[in-house]
C-alpha atoms as a PDB file:
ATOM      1  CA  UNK A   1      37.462  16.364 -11.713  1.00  0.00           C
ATOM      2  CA  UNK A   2      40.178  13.567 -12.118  1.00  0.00           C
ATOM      3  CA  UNK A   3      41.157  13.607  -8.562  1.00  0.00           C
ATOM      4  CA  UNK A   4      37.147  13.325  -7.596  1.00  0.00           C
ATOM      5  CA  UNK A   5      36.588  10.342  -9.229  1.00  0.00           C
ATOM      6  CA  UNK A   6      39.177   8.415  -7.440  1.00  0.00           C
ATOM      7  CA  UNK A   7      36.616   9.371  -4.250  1.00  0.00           C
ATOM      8  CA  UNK A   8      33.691   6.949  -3.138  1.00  0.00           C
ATOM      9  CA  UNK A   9      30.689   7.465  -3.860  1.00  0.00           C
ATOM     10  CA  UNK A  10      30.377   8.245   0.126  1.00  0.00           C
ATOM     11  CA  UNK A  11      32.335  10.983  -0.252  1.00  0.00           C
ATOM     12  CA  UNK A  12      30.324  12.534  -2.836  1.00  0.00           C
ATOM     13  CA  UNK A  13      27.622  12.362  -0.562  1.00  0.00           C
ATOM     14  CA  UNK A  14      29.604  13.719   2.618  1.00  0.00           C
ATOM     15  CA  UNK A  15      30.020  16.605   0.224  1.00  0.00           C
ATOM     16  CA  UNK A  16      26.451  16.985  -0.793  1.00  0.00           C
ATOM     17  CA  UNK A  17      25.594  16.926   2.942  1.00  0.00           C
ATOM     18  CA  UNK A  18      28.605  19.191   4.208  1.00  0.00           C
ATOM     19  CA  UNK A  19      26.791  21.948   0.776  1.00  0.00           C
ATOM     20  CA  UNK A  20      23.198  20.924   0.993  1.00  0.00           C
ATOM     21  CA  UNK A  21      22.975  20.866   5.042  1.00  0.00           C
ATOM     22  CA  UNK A  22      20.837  18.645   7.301  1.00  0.00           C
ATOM     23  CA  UNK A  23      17.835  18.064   4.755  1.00  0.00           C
ATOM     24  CA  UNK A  24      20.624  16.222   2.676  1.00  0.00           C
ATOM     25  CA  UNK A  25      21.996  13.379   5.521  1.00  0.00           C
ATOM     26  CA  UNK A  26      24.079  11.037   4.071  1.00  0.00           C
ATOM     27  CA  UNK A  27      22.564   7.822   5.742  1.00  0.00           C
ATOM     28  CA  UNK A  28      18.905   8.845   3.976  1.00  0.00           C
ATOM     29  CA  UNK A  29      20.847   9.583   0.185  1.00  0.00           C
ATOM     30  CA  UNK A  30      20.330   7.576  -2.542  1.00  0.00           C
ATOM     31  CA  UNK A  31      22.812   8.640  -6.071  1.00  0.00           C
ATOM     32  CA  UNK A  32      21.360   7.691  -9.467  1.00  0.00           C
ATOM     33  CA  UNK A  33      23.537   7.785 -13.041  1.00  0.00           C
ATOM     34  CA  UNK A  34      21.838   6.279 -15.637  1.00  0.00           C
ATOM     35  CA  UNK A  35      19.464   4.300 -13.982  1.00  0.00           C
ATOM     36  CA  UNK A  36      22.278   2.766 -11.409  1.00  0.00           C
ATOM     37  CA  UNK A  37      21.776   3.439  -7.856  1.00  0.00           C
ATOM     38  CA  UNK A  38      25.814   4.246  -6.844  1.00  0.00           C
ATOM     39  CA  UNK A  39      26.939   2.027  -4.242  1.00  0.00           C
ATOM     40  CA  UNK A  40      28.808   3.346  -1.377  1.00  0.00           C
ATOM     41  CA  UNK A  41      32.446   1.573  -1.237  1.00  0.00           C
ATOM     42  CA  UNK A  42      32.482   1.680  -5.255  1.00  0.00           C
ATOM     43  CA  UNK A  43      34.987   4.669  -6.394  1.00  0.00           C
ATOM     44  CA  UNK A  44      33.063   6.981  -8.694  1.00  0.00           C
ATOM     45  CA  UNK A  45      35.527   6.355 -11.714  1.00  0.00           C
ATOM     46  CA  UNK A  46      33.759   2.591 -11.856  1.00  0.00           C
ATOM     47  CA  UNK A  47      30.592   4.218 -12.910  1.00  0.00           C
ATOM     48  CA  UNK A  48      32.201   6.220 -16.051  1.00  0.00           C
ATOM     49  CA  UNK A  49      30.580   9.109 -15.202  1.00  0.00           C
ATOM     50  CA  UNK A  50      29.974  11.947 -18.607  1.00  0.00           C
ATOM     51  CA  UNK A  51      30.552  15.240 -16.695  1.00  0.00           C
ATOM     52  CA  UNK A  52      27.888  16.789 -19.230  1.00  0.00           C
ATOM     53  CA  UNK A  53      25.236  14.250 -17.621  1.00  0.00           C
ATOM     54  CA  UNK A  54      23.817  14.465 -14.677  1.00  0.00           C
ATOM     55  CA  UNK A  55      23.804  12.561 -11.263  1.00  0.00           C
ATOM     56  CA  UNK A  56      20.119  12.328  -9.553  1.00  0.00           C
ATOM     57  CA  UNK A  57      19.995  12.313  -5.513  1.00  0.00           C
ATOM     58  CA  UNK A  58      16.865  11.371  -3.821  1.00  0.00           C
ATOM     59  CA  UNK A  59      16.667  11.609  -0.179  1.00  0.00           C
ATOM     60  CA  UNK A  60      14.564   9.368   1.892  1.00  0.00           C
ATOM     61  CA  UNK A  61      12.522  11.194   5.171  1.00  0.00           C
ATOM     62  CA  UNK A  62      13.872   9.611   8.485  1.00  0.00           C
ATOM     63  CA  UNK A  63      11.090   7.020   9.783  1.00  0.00           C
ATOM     64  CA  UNK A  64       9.696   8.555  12.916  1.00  0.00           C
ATOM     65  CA  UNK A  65      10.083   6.023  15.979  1.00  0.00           C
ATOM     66  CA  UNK A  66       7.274   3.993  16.853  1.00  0.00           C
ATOM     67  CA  UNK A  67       4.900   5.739  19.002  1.00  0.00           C
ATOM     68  CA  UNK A  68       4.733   3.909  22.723  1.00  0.00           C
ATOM     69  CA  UNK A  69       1.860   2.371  23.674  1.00  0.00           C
ATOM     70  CA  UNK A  70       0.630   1.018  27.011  1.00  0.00           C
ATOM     71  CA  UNK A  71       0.971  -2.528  27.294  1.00  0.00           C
ATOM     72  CA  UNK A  72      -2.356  -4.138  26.200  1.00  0.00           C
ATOM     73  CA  UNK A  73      -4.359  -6.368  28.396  1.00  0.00           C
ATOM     74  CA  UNK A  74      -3.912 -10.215  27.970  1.00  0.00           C
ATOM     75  CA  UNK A  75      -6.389 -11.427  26.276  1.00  0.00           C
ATOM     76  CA  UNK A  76      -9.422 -13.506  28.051  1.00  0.00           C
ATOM     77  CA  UNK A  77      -9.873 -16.958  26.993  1.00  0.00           C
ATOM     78  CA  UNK A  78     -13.332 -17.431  26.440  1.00  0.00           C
ATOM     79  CA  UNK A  79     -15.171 -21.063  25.247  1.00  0.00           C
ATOM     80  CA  UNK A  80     -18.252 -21.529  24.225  1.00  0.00           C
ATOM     81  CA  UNK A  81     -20.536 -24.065  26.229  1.00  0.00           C
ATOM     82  CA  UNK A  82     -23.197 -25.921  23.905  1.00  0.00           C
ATOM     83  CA  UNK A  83     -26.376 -26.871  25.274  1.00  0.00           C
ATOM     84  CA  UNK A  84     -28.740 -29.485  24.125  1.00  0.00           C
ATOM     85  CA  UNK A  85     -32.189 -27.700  24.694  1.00  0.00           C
ATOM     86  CA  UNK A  86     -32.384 -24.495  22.579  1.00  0.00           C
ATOM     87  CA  UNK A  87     -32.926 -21.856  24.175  1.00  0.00           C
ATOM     88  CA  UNK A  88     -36.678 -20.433  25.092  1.00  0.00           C
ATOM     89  CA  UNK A  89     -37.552 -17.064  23.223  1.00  0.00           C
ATOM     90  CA  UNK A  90     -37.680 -13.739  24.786  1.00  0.00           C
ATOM     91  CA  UNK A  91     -40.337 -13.114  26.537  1.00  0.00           C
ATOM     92  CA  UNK A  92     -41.598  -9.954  24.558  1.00  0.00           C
ATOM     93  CA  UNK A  93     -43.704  -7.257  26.438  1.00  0.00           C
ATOM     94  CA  UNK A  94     -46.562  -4.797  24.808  1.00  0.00           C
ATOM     95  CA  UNK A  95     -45.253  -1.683  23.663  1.00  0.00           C
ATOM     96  CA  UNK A  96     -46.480   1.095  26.109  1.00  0.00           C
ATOM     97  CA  UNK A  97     -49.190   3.212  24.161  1.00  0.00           C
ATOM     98  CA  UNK A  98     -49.861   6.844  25.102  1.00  0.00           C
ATOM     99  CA  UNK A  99     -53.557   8.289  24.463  1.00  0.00           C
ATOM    100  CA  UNK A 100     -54.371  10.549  21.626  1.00  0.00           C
ATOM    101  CA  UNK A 101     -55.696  14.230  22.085  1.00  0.00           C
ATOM    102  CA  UNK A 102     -59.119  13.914  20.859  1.00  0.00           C
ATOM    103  CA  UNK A 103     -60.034  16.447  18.217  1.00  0.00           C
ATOM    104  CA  UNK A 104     -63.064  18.125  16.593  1.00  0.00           C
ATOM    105  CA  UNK A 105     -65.271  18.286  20.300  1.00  0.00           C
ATOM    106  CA  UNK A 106     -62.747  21.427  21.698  1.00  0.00           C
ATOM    107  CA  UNK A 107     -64.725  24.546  22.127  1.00  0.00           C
ATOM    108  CA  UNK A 108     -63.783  26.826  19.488  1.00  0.00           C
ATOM    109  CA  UNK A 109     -63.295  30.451  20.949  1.00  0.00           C
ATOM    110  CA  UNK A 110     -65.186  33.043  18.393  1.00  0.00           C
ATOM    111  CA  UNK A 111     -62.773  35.685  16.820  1.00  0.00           C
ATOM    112  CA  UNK A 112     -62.517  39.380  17.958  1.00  0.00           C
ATOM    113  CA  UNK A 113     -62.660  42.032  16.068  1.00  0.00           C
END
């Protein structure tokens, strides 16, 4: 373990990714020892690490590229004229009424039986 800690802390995490595979890349790791996030160029003997403790790696998903969009239309400048007569209402029409059935003078048919 001597000979380790001279490494970087990059190293360490070459290693993890060279054991772990491509879920562990080294660009998206992030090494924790109590509470410090380890810093790249810093040798791993700066951090005094206790070999019966324990060093936490959290790895960060790759951000998916931005999806491509058509270019949007320019935008329409619009301006708002004013007028100095307000404006006449609506001009409303009757709703359109449809006759009702008429009921009680149908011929009732007698029952058969």
């Amino acid at each position: 373990m001597a000979n380790s800690l001279l490494a970087q802390v990059k190293t360490l995490k070459e290693r993890i990714h060279t054991l772990k595979g491509g879920d562990y890349p080294v660009e998206g790791q992030k090494l924790i020892y109590s509470g410090k996030i380890l810093v790249d160029e810093t040798a791993l003997k700066e951090y005094s690490i206790d070999e019966s403790k324990f060093i936490v790696v959290m790895v960060s998903k790759p951000k998916p590229p931005p999806p491509v969009s058509a270019a949007a239309p320019p935008a329409v400048a619009t301006t708002k004229t004013e007028s100095s007569t307000p404006a006449a209402p609506a001009a409303t029409t009757p709703a359109a009424t449809t006759p009702k059935p008429e009921t009680g003078n149908a011929p009732s048919t007698p029952a058969t039986g």
